[in-house]
Every structure is written in C-alpha cells, then in structure tokens.
Protein backbone atom coordinates (compact mmCIF):
# COMPACT_ATOMS: atom_id res chain seq x y z
CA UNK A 1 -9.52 15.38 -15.37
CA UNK A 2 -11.86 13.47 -16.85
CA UNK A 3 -13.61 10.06 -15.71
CA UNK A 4 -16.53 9.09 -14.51
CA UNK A 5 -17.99 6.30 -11.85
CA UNK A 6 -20.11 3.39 -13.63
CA UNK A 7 -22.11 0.38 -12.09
CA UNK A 8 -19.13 -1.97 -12.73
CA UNK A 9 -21.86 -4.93 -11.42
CA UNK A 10 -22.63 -4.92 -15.15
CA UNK A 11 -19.05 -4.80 -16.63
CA UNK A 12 -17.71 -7.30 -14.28
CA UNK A 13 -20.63 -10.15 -13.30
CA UNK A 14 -18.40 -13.39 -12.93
CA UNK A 15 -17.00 -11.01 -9.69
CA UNK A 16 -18.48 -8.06 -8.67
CA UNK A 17 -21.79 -9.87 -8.12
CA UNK A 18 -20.45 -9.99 -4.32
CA UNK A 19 -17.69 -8.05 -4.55
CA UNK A 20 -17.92 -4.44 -2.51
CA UNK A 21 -15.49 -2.25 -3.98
CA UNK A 22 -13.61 0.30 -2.47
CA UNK A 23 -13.95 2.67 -5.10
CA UNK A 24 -14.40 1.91 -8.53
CA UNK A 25 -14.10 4.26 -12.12
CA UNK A 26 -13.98 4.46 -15.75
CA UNK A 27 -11.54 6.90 -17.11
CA UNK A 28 -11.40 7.46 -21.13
CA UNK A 29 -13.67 7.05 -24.35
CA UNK A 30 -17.22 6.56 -24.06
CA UNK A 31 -17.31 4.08 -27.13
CA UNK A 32 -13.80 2.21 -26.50
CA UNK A 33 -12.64 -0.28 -28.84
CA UNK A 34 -10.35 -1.78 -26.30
CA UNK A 35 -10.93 -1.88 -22.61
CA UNK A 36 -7.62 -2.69 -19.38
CA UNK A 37 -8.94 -3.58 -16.44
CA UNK A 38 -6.89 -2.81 -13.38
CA UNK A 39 -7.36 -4.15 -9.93
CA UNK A 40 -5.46 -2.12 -7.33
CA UNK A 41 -5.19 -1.59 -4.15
CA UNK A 42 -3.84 2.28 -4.20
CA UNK A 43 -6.48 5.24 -3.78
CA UNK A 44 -7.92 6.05 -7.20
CA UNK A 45 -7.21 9.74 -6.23
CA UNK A 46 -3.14 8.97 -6.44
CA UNK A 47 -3.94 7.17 -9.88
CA UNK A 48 -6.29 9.31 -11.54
CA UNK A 49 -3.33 11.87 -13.18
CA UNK A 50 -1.41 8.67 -13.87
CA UNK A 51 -4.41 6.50 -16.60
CA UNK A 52 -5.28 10.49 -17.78
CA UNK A 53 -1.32 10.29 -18.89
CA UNK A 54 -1.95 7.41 -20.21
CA UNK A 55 -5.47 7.37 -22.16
CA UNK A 56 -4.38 10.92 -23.60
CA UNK A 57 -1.82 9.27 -26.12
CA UNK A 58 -5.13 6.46 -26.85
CA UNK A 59 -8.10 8.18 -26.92
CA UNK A 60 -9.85 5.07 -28.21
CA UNK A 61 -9.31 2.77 -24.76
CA UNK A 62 -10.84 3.13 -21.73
CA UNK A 63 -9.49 2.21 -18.21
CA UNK A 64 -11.49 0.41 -15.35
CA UNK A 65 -9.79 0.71 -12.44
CA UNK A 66 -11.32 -1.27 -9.64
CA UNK A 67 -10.31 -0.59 -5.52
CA UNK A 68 -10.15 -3.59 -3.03
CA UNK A 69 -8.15 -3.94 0.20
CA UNK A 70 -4.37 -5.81 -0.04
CA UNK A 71 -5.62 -9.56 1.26
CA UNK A 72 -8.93 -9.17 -0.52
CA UNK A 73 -7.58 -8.15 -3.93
CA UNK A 74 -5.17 -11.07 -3.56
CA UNK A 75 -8.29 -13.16 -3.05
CA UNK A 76 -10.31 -11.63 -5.90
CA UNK A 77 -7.35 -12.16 -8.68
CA UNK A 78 -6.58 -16.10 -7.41
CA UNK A 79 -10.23 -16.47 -8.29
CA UNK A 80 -10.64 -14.96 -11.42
CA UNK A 81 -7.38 -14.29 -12.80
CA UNK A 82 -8.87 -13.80 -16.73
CA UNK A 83 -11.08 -10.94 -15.56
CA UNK A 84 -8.20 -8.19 -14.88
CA UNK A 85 -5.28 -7.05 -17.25
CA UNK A 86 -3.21 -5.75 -14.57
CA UNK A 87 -3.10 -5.74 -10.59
CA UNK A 88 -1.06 -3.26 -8.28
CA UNK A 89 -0.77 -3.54 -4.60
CA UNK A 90 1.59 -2.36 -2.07
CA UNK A 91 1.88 -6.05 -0.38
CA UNK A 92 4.99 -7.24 -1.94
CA UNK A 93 4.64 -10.03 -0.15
CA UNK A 94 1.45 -11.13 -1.78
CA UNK A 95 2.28 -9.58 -5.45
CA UNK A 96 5.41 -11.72 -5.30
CA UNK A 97 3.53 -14.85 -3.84
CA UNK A 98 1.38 -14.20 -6.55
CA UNK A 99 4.28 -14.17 -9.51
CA UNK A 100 6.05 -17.00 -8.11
CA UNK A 101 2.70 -18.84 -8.50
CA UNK A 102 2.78 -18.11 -12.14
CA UNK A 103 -0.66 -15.94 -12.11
CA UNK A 104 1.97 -13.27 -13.81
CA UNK A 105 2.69 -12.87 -17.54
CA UNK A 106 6.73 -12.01 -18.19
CA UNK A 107 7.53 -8.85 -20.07
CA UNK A 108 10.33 -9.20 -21.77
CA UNK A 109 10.06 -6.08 -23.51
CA UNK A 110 10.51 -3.43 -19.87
CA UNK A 111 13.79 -2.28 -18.80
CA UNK A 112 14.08 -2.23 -15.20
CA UNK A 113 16.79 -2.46 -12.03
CA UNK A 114 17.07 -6.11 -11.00
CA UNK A 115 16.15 -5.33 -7.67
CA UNK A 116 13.33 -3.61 -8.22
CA UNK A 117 11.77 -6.71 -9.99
CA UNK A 118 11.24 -10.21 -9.76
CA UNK A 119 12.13 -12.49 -13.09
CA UNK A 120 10.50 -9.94 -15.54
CA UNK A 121 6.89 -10.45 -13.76
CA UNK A 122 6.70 -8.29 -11.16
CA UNK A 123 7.47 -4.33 -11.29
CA UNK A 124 8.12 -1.95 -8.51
CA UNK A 125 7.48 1.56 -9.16
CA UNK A 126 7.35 3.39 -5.73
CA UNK A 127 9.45 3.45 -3.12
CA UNK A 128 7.31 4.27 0.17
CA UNK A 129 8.38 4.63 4.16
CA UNK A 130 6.14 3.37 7.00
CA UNK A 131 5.82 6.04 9.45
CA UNK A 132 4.81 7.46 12.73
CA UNK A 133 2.40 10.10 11.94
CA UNK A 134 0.93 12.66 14.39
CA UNK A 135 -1.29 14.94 15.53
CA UNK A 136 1.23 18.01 15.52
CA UNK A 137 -1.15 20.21 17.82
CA UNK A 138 -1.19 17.44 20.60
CA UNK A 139 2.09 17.15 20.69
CA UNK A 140 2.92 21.07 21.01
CA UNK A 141 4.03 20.19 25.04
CA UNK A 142 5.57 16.25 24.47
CA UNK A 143 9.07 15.40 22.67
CA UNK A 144 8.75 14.36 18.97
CA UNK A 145 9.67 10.97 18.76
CA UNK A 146 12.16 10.33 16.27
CA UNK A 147 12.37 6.09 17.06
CA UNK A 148 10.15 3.61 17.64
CA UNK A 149 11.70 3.56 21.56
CA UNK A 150 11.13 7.47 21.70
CA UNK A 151 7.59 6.79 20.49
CA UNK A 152 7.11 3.90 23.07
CA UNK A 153 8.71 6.55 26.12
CA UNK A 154 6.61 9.36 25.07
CA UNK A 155 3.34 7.28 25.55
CA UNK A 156 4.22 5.47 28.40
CA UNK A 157 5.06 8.95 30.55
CA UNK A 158 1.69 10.29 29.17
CA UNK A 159 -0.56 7.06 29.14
CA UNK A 160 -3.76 9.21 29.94
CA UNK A 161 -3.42 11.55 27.27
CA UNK A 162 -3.31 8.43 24.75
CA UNK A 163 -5.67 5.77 25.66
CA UNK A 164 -7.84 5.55 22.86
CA UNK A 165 -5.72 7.73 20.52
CA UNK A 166 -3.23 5.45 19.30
CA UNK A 167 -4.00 3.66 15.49
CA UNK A 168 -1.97 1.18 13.50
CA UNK A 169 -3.19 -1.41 10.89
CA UNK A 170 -5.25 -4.48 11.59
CA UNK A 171 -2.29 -7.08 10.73
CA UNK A 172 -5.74 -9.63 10.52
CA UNK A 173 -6.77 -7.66 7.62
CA UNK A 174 -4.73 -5.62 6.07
CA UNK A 175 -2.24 -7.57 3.61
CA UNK A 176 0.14 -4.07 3.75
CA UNK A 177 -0.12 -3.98 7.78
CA UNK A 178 0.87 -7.53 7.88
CA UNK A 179 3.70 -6.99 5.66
CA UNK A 180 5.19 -3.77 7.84
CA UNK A 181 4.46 -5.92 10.78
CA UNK A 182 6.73 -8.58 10.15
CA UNK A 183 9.15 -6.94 8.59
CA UNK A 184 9.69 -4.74 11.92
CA UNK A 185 9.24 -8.14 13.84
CA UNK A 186 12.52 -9.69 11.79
CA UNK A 187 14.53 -6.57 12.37
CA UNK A 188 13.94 -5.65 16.09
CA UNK A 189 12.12 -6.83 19.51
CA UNK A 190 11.36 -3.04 19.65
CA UNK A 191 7.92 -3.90 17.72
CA UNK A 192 6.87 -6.19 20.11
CA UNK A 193 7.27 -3.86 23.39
CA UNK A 194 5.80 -1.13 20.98
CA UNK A 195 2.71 -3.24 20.48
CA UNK A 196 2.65 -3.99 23.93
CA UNK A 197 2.62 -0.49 24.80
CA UNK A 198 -0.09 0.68 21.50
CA UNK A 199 -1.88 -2.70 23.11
CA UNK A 200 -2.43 -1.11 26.61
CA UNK A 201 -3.88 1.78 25.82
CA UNK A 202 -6.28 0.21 23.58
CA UNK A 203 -5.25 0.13 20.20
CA UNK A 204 -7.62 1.40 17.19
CA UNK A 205 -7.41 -0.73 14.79
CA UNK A 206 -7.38 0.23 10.95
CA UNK A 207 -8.16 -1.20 7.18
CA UNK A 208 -6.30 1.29 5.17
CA UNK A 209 -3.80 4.33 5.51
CA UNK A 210 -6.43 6.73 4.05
CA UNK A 211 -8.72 5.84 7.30
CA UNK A 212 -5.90 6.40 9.90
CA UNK A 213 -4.42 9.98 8.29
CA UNK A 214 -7.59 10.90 8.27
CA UNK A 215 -8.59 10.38 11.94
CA UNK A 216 -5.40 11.74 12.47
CA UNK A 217 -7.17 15.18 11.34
CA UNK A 218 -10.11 14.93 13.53
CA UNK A 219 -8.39 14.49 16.83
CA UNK A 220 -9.98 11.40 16.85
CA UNK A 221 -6.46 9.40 16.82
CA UNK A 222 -3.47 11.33 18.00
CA UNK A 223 -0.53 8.95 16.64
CA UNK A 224 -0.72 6.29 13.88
CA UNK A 225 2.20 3.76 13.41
CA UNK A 226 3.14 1.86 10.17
CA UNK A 227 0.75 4.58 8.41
CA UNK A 228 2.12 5.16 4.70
CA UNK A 229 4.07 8.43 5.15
CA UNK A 230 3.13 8.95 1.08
CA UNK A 231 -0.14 9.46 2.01
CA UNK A 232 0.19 11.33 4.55
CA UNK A 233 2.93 13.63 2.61
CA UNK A 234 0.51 13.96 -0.92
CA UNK A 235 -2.35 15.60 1.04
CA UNK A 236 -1.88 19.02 1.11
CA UNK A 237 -4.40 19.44 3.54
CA UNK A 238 -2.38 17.94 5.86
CA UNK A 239 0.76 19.82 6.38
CA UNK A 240 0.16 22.35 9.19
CA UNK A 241 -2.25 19.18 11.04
CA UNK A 242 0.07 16.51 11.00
CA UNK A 243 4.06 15.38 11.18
CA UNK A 244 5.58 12.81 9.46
CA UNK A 245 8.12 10.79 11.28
CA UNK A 246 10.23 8.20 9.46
CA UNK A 247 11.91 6.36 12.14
CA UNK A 248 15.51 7.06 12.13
CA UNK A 249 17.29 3.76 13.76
CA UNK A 250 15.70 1.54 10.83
CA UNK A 251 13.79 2.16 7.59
CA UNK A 252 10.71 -0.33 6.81
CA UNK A 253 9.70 0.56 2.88
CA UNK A 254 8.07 -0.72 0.94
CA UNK A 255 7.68 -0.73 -3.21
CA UNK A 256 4.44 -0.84 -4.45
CA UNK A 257 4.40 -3.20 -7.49
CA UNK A 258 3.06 -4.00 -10.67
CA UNK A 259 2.03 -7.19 -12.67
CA UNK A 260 0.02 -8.42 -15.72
CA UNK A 261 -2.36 -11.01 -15.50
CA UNK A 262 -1.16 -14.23 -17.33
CA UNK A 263 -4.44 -14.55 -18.28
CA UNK A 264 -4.93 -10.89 -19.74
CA UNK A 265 -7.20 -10.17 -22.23
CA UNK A 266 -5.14 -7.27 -23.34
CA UNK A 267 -1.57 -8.87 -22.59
CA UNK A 268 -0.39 -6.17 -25.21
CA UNK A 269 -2.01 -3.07 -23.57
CA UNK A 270 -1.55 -4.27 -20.17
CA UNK A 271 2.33 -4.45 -20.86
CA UNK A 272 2.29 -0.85 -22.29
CA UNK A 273 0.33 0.40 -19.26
CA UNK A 274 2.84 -1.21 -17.06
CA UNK A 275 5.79 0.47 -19.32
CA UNK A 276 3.97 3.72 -19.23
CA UNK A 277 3.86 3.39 -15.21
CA UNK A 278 7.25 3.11 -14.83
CA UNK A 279 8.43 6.02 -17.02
CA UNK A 280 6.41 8.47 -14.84
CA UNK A 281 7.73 7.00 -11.73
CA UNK A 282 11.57 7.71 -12.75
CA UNK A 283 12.98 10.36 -10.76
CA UNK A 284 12.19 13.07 -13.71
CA UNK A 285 8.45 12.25 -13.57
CA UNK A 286 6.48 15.19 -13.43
CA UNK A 287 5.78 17.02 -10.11
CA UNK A 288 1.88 16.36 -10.57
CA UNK A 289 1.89 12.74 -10.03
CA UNK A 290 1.46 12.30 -6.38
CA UNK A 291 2.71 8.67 -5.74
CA UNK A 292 6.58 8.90 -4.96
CA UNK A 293 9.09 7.76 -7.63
CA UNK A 294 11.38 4.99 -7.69
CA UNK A 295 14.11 6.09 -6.18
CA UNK A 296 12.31 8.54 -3.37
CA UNK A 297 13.28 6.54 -0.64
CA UNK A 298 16.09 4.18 -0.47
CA UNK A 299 19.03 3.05 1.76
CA UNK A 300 22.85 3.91 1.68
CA UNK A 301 22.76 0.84 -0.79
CA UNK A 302 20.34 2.26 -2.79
CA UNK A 303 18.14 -0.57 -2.25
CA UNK A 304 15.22 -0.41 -0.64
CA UNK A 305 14.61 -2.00 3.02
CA UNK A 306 12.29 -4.77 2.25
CA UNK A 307 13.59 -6.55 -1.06
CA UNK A 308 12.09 -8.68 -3.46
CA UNK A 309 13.17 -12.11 -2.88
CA UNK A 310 11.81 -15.56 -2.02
CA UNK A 311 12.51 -14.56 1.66
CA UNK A 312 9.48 -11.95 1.75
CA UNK A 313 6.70 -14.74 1.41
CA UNK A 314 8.28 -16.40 4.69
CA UNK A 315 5.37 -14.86 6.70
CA UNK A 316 2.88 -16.22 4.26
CA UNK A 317 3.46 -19.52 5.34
CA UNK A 318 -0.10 -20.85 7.14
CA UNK A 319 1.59 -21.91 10.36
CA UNK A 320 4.02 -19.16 10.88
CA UNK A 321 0.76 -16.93 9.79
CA UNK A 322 -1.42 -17.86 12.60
CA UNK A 323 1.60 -17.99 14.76
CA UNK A 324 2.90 -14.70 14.26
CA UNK A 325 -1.38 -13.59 14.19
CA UNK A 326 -1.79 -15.11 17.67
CA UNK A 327 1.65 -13.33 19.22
CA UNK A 328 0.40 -10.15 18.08
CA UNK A 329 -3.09 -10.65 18.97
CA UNK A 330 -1.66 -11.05 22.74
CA UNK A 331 0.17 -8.43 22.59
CA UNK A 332 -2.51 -5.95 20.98
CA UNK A 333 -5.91 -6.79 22.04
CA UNK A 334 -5.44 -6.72 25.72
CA UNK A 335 -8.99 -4.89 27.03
CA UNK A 336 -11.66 -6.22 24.07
C-alpha cells in the first residue's frame, strides 16, 4: 500500500490554518494532474485499500483524504464547501441535513436502492450495528448480556466491579453518538434507565469508536455501549479480547454515507469516486476491504433500522437539541 502523510497546512490554507486533523494522507502520484479531496469522518486505516482500488485504474490523480470528528466535519464543510470534492460520515443525520440544504451535487449517473439514498445526493454504502462491546476476560464469571435490560441487570448486581469501567459516546460531541442516542431514545425508555445506570457508576465519556475499542483492550473500560461493532469486528487483534454484542430486542444501524460537494472542483472525479465506492461495497466486494457492505446488516425488511428520511434531522432541531442534551446530561453526569 502505498501513501504517504504530507503537511496538508500548505495544500489546504483557507481551512487547515486552525483546523487539527484527525489524521490526514496523500495516497497516489507524486506529480498529479488532478487532485479529490475527501473529508471523512471514517479511520483512514478502513479507507486506505478502498482510494489504492481506486488510484490503481488513474495513476495520474492523487487522493487527500482529510480525518475530522462527525459534528466538526459538518462544521468544516458548511464553511468551506468549495475546498472538498467529496465528504463521508457516519451521521446520517447531519449528511442528510447537509443534502437537504443543497451543499450536495445530484448524480444522476449512480444506480442505487431508493432507500439507501436520498434524491440522488446522498449515498449509503455501509450498513453498520451499534453494539455492546466487552471485555471478554472480565466477564468470564457474569452472564453475557444479550439486551440492553440484560446489560443494565448485569451492572447493577455487580456495581463495584464497574464503576469507572463503563464507556459510551459523548452525545455533546460526537455527531455519530448523538445520532445512536436518539435513535434508541425514539424506540425505547430502556436508554434512559440504561444511562441512568452507565450514569451512576460514572460514565467515561468518548470522541470516537476507535478510542473506546481500544480501552476496551487495556482493561481500562470493561463495557462500551453504542460502540461501532464494525470496528470492533475489522480488528483482528481483537477477537480473543473482546465480544461483540448486537442487542437482540432492537437493531440501531446505521449507513455510513456519501456525497459530492456542490461546489466540487472535480464534480466529474468526485462522482466516479463515489461510483467506485459503491461497487466495492456490494455484497461481492472483495474480502480485503474492511468496512462492511451494503447489505451486511439489515432488518427482516431488508431495510436498515435508521432510514433516510426527513424524520432523521428531527433531533437536529436547536430546541429539541439542547432539550434532549440537558435530559441526558441529568441522567449521565451524576458525580462530575
């Protein structure tokens, strides 16, 4: 695999002048004559094999593929929409928001399941479960919990053995967390005891995934909830460490999703990046692309559990933002 980190503060000064990136590369020719610029919020690590794919069949392109946070990369395209081809980010929510804005080009030209778009804008390619993840060794004595009521039992009847040890995502920052949050919020009051419960024993609090799977490994957490289960389930290292459980009285999944900038400077690459993405995520895709496909996860239905619709930016609404921020602030942050 070949790419290779560069000081993007020169490639990039109308943003990255106080920008810090979460990780930020250049994959492909050394002397491009074209150059896509993708702002995502998905590890580069899971998109690496992906651009290679892609920059193999153009080997006069290169790809800079720029890492931010979900609610800061929403933040860093409203304010500079002509400086990125195309954005990905798990938060539907916000992707959608940011399509039914009309900050998203339509591509006529893509083939896709209605209901895995939204009015030829907005692309899903994954389909990803949040899940309870664990530390498999500290649970070698305790029931696995296979619900979110199992997993509120199990640490009630062994408070001591959690306090401290218990992550989830900081709903504050994270636009993903938020997204999970609410979702489980609209389909059951089990959240809110749940959070109750995480809220007593005094919650860690995470950014990312990535953070929480890997605290999961050092002891350091012993159960994460709303973690991406992908994550969890691409790192090999993890197998024997940790278990994966994807609750079984109600799915919350998400798609990650794809759009190109209305204001692209390569509309005509960005659209054939976007094409090439979904190819590789159809259920044939090869086995060394480690984001899930399509159709990895879905319902009965064969829809996924959180749709694209105008219902999803509900949430996003200022008042019922700090509203829903406040409730779980009570119930969470109950000994800082």
């Amino acid at each position: 695999m070949r790419y290779f980190a560069v000081l993007i503060l020169l490639l990039f000064p109308l943003v990255s002048h106080a920008q810090d990136w979460e990780d930020r590369q250049v994959f492909g020719s050394q002397n491009p004559t074209s150059t896509l610029r993708i702002l995502s919020s998905t590890d580069t690590s899971f998109f690496a094999p992906i651009i290679e794919n892609f920059i193999a069949q153009r080997p006069n392109i290169e790809v800079q593929y720029l890492v931010a946070g979900t609610t800061n990369l929403d933040e860093i395209f409203r304010q500079n929409p002509d400086q990125f081809d195309v954005v990905i980010s798990s938060a539907m929510d916000l992707q959608l928001k940011l399509a039914n804005d009309g900050l998203a080009a339509r591509l006529d030209g893509i083939s896709h399941p209605e209901w895995a778009q939204w009015r030829g804008s907005l692309f899903a390619f994954t389909t990803e479960p949040a899940a309870i993840v664990i530390n498999t060794e500290a649970f070698a004595e305790l029931p696995i919990p296979a619900t979110r009521q199992d997993l509120i039992e199990v640490l009630r009847a062994n408070s001591d053995t959690f306090v401290g040890k218990v992550g989830t995502y900081d709903v504050r920052q994270s636009g993903l967390g938020y997204l999970f949050a609410t979702q489980d919020a609209r389909a059951s009051e089990t959240f809110w005891r749940l959070m109750e419960v995480i809220g007593s024993l005094d919650a860690q609090l995470y950014c990312c995934s990535a953070d929480m799977i890997d605290d999961l490994m050092t002891g350091r957490i012993l159960v994460a909830y709303n973690v991406l289960g992908s994550y969890a389930l691409a790192r090999s290292e993890t197998k024997d460490m940790l278990t994966v459980i994807l609750p079984s009285e109600f799915p919350t999944t998400m798609m990650r999703s794809a759009l190109v900038s209305k204001a692209a400077s390569q509309p005509a690459l960005a659209e054939a990046f976007v094409n090439h993405l979904i190819r590789l995520q159809s259920d044939g895709r090869p086995q060394d692309f480690p984001l899930p496909s399509l159709g990895a996860f879905q319902d009965t239905t064969g829809r996924t559990s959180i749709s694209l619709e105008p219902a999803l930016m509900t949430y996003l609404d200022t008042l019922k933002r700090q509203t829903f921020i406040r409730e779980w602030e009570s119930a969470i942050i109950q000994q800082r």
